[in-house]
C-alpha atoms as a PDB file:
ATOM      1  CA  UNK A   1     -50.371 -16.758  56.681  1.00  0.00           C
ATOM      2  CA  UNK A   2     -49.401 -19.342  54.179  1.00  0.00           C
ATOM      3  CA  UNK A   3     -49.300 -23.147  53.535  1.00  0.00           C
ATOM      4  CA  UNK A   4     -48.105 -25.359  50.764  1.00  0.00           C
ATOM      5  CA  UNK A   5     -48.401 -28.438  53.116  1.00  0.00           C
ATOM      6  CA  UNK A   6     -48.566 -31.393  51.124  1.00  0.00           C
ATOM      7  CA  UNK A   7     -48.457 -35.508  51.700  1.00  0.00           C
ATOM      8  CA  UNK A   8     -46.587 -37.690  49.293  1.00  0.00           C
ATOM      9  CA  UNK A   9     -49.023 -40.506  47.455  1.00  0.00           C
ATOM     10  CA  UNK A  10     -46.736 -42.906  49.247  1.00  0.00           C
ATOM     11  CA  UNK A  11     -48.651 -42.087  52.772  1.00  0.00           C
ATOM     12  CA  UNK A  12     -52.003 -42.666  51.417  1.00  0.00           C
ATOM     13  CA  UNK A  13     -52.362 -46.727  52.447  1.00  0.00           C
ATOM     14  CA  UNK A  14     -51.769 -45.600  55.653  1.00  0.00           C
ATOM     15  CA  UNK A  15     -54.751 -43.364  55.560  1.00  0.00           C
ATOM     16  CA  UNK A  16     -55.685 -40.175  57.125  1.00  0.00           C
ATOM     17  CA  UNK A  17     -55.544 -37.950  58.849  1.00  0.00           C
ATOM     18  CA  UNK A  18     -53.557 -36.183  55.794  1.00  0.00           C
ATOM     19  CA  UNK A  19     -51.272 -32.776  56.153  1.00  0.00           C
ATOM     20  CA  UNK A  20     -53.411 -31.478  53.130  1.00  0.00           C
ATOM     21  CA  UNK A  21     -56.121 -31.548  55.586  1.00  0.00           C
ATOM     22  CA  UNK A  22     -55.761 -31.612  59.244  1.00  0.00           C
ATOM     23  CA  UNK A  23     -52.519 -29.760  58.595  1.00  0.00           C
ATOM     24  CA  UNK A  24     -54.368 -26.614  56.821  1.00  0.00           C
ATOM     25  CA  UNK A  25     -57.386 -27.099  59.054  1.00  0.00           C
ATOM     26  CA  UNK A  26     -55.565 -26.348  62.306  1.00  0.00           C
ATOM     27  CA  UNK A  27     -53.522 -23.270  60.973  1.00  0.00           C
ATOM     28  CA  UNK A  28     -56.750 -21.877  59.625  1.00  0.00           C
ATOM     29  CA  UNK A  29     -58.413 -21.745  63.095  1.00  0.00           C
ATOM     30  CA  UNK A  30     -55.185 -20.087  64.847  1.00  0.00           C
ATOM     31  CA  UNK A  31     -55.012 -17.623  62.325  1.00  0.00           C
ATOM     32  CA  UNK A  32     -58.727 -17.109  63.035  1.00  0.00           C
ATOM     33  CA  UNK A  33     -57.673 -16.543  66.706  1.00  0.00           C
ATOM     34  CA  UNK A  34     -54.612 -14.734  65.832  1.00  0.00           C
ATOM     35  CA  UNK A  35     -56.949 -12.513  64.033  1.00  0.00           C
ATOM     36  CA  UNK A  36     -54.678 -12.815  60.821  1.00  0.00           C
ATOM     37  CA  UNK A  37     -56.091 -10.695  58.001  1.00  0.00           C
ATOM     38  CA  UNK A  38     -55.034 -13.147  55.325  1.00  0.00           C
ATOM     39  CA  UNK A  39     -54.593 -16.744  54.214  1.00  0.00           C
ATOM     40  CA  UNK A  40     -52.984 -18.074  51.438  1.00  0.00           C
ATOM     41  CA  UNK A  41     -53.010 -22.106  50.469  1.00  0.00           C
ATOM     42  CA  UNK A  42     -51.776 -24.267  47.593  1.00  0.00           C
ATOM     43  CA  UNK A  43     -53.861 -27.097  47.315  1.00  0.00           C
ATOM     44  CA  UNK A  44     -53.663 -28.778  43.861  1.00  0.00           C
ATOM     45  CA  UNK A  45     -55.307 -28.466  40.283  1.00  0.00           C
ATOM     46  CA  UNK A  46     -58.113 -30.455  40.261  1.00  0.00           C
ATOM     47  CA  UNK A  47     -59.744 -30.235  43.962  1.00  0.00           C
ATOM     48  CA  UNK A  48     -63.161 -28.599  43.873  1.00  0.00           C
ATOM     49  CA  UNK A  49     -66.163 -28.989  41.376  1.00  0.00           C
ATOM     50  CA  UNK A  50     -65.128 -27.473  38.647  1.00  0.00           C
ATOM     51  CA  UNK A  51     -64.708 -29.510  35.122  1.00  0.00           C
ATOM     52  CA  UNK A  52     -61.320 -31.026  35.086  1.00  0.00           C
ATOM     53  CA  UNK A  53     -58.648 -31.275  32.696  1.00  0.00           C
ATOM     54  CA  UNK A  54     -57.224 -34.756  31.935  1.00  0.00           C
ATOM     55  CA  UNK A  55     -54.628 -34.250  34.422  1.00  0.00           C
ATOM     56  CA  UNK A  56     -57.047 -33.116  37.544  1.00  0.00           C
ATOM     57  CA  UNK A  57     -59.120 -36.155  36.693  1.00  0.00           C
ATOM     58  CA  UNK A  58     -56.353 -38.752  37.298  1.00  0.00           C
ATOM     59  CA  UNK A  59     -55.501 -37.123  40.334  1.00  0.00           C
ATOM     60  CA  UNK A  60     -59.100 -37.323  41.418  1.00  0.00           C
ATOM     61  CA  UNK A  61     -58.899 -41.302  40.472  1.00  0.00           C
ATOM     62  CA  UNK A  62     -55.695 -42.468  41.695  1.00  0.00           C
ATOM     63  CA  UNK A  63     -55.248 -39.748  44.363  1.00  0.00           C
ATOM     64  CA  UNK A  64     -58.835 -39.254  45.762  1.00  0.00           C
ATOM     65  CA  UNK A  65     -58.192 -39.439  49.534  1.00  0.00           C
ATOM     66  CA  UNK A  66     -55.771 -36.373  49.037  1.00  0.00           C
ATOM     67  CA  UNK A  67     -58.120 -34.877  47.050  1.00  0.00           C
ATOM     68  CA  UNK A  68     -60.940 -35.024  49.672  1.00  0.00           C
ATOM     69  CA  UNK A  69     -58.431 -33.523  52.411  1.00  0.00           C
ATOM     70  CA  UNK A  70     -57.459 -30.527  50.429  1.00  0.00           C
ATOM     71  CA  UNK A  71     -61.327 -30.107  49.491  1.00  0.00           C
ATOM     72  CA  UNK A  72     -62.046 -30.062  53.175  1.00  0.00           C
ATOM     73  CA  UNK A  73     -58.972 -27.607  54.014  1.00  0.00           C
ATOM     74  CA  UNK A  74     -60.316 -25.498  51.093  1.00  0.00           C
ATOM     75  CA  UNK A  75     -63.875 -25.446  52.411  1.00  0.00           C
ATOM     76  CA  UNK A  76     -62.191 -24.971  55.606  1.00  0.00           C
ATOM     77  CA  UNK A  77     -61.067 -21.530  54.810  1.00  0.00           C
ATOM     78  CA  UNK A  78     -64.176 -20.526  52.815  1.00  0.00           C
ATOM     79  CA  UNK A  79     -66.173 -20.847  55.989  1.00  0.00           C
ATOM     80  CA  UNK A  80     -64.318 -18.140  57.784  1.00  0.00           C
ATOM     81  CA  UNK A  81     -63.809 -14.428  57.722  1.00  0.00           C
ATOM     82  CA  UNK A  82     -60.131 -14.431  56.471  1.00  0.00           C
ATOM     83  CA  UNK A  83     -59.124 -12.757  53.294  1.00  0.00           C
ATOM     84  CA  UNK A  84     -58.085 -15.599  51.072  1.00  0.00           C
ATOM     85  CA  UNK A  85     -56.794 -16.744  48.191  1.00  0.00           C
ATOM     86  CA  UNK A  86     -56.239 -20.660  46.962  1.00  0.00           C
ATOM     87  CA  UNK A  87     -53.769 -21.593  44.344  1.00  0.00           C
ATOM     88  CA  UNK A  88     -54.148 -24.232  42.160  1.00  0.00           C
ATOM     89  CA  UNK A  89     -50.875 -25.695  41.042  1.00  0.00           C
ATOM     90  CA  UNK A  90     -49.995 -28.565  38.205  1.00  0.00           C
ATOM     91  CA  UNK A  91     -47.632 -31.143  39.262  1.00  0.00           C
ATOM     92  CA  UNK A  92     -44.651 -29.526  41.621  1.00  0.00           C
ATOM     93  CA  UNK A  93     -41.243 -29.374  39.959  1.00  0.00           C
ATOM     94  CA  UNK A  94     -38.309 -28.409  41.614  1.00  0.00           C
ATOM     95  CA  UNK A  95     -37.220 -25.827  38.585  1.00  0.00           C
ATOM     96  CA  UNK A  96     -36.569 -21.858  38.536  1.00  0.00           C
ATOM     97  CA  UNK A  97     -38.983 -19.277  38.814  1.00  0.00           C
ATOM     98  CA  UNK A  98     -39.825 -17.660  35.246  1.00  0.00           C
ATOM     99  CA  UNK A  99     -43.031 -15.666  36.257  1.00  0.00           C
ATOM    100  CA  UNK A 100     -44.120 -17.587  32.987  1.00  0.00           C
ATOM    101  CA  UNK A 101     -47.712 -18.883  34.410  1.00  0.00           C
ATOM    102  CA  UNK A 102     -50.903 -19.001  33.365  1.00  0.00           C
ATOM    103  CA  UNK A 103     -53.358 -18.568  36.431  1.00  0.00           C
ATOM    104  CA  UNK A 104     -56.807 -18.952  35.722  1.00  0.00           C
ATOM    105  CA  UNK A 105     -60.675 -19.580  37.109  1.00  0.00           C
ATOM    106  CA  UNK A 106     -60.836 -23.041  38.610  1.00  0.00           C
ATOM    107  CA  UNK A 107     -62.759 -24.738  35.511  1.00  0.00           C
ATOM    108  CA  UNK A 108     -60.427 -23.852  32.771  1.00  0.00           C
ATOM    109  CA  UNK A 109     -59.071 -27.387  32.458  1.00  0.00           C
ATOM    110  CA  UNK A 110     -55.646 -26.473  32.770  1.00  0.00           C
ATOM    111  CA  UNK A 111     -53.050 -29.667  33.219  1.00  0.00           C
ATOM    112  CA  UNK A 112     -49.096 -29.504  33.262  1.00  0.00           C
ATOM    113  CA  UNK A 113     -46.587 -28.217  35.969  1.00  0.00           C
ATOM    114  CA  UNK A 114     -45.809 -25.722  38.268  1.00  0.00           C
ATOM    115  CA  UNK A 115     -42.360 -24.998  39.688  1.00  0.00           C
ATOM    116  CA  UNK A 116     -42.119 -24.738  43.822  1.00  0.00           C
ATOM    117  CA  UNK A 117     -40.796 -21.330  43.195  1.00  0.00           C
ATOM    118  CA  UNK A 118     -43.123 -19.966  40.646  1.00  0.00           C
ATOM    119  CA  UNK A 119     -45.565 -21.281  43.242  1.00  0.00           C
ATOM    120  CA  UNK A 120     -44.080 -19.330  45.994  1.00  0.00           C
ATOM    121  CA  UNK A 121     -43.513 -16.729  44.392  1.00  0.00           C
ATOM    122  CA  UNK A 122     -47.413 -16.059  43.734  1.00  0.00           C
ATOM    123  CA  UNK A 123     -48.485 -17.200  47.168  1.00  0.00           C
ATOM    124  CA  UNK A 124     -46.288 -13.708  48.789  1.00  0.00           C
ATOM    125  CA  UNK A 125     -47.859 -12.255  45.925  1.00  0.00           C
ATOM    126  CA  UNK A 126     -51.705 -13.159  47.101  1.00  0.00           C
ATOM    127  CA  UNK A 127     -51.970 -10.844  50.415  1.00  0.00           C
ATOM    128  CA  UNK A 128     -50.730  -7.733  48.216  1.00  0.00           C
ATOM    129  CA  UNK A 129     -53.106  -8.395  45.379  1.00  0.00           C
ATOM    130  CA  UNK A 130     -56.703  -7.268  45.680  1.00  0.00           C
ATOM    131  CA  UNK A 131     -58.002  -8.648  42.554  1.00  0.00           C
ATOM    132  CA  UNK A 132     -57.441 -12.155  44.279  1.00  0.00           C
ATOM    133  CA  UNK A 133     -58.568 -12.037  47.411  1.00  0.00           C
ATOM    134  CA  UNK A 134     -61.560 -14.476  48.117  1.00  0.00           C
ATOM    135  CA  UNK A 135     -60.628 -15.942  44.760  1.00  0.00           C
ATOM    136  CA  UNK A 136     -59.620 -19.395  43.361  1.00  0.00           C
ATOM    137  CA  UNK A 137     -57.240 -20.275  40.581  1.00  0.00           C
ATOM    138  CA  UNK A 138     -55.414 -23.117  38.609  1.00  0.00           C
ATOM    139  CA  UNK A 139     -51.897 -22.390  38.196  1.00  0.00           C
ATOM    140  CA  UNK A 140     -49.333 -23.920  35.402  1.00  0.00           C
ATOM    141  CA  UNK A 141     -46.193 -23.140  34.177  1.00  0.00           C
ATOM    142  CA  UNK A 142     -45.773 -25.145  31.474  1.00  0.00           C
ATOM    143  CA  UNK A 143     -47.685 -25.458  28.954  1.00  0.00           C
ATOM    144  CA  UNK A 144     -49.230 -22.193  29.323  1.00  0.00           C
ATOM    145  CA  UNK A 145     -52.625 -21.556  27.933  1.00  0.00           C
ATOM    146  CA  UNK A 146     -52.563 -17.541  27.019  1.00  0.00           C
ATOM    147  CA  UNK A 147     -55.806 -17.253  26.431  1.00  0.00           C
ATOM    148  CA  UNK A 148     -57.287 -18.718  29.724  1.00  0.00           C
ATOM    149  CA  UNK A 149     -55.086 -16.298  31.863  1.00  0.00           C
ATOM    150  CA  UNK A 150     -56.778 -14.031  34.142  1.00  0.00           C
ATOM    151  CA  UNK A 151     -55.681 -10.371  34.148  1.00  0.00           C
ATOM    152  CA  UNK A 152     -54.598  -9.911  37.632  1.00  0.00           C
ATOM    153  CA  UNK A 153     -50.898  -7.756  38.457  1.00  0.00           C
ATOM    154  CA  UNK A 154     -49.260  -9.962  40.952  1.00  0.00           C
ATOM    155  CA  UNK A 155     -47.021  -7.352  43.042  1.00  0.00           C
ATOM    156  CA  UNK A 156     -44.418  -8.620  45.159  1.00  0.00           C
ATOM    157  CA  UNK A 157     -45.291  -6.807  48.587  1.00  0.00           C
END
């Protein structure tokens, strides 16, 4: 199963409950059900613990309610049996796929963008990748940061 549910900043005045939560929450307990053997989610670069890049750390400041909700979504799936993986991305663009990313360990301070189909394009790649299951990463397309990219083959299935 996958999700790349997101809410726009806009909705945040008019509080929660947010897509980035409730809206992964609920699809992670029916795949639970469903007895789904995998669940991939693209929540954003800077949720979680991890140091943050300059980037992550405004979106933790000016976007902190959304950043709470995909926490919880994240923790969500973490708590269950499912094979998972969670992908990072920078900011969304709407340009072409170039398989041009750098994906690394949450913590590598990555900051920049991601396009919706270089997204994608890793999220079909997640259930057929072994190296990533139960794993967390940052993802970016541009800039890319060579030397913080993890060495994972991500086969189209």
């Amino acid at each position: 199963m996958l999700s790349a549910v997101g809410t726009a900043p806009t909705a945040i005045p008019s509080g929660p409950p947010f897509v980035d939560g409730a809206g992964n929450r609920a699809p992670v307990a029916a795949a639970v059900d469903a007895d789904v053997d995998e669940f991939v989610v693209e929540p954003a670069i800077g949720v979680g613990p991890e140091p943050s890049s300059p980037l992550a750390t405004a979106f933790d400041t000016f976007l902190e309610p959304l950043r709470e909700a995909k926490a919880g979504a994240e923790a969500a799936i973490r708590d269950t049996q499912l094979r998972h993986t969670i992908l990072r991305p920078g900011v969304l663009t709407n340009g072409s796929r170039t398989d041009l990313v750098t994906v690394a360990e949450p913590g590598a301070t990555l900051w920049g963008v991601t396009s919706r189909a270089g997204g994608a394009r890793l999220m079909l790649a997640g259930p057929a990748t072994p190296p990533a299951h139960n794993r967390t990463f940052e993802v970016v397309s541009e800039p890319r940061f060579p030397a913080r990219n993890v060495s994972i083959y991500w086969p189209l299935p």
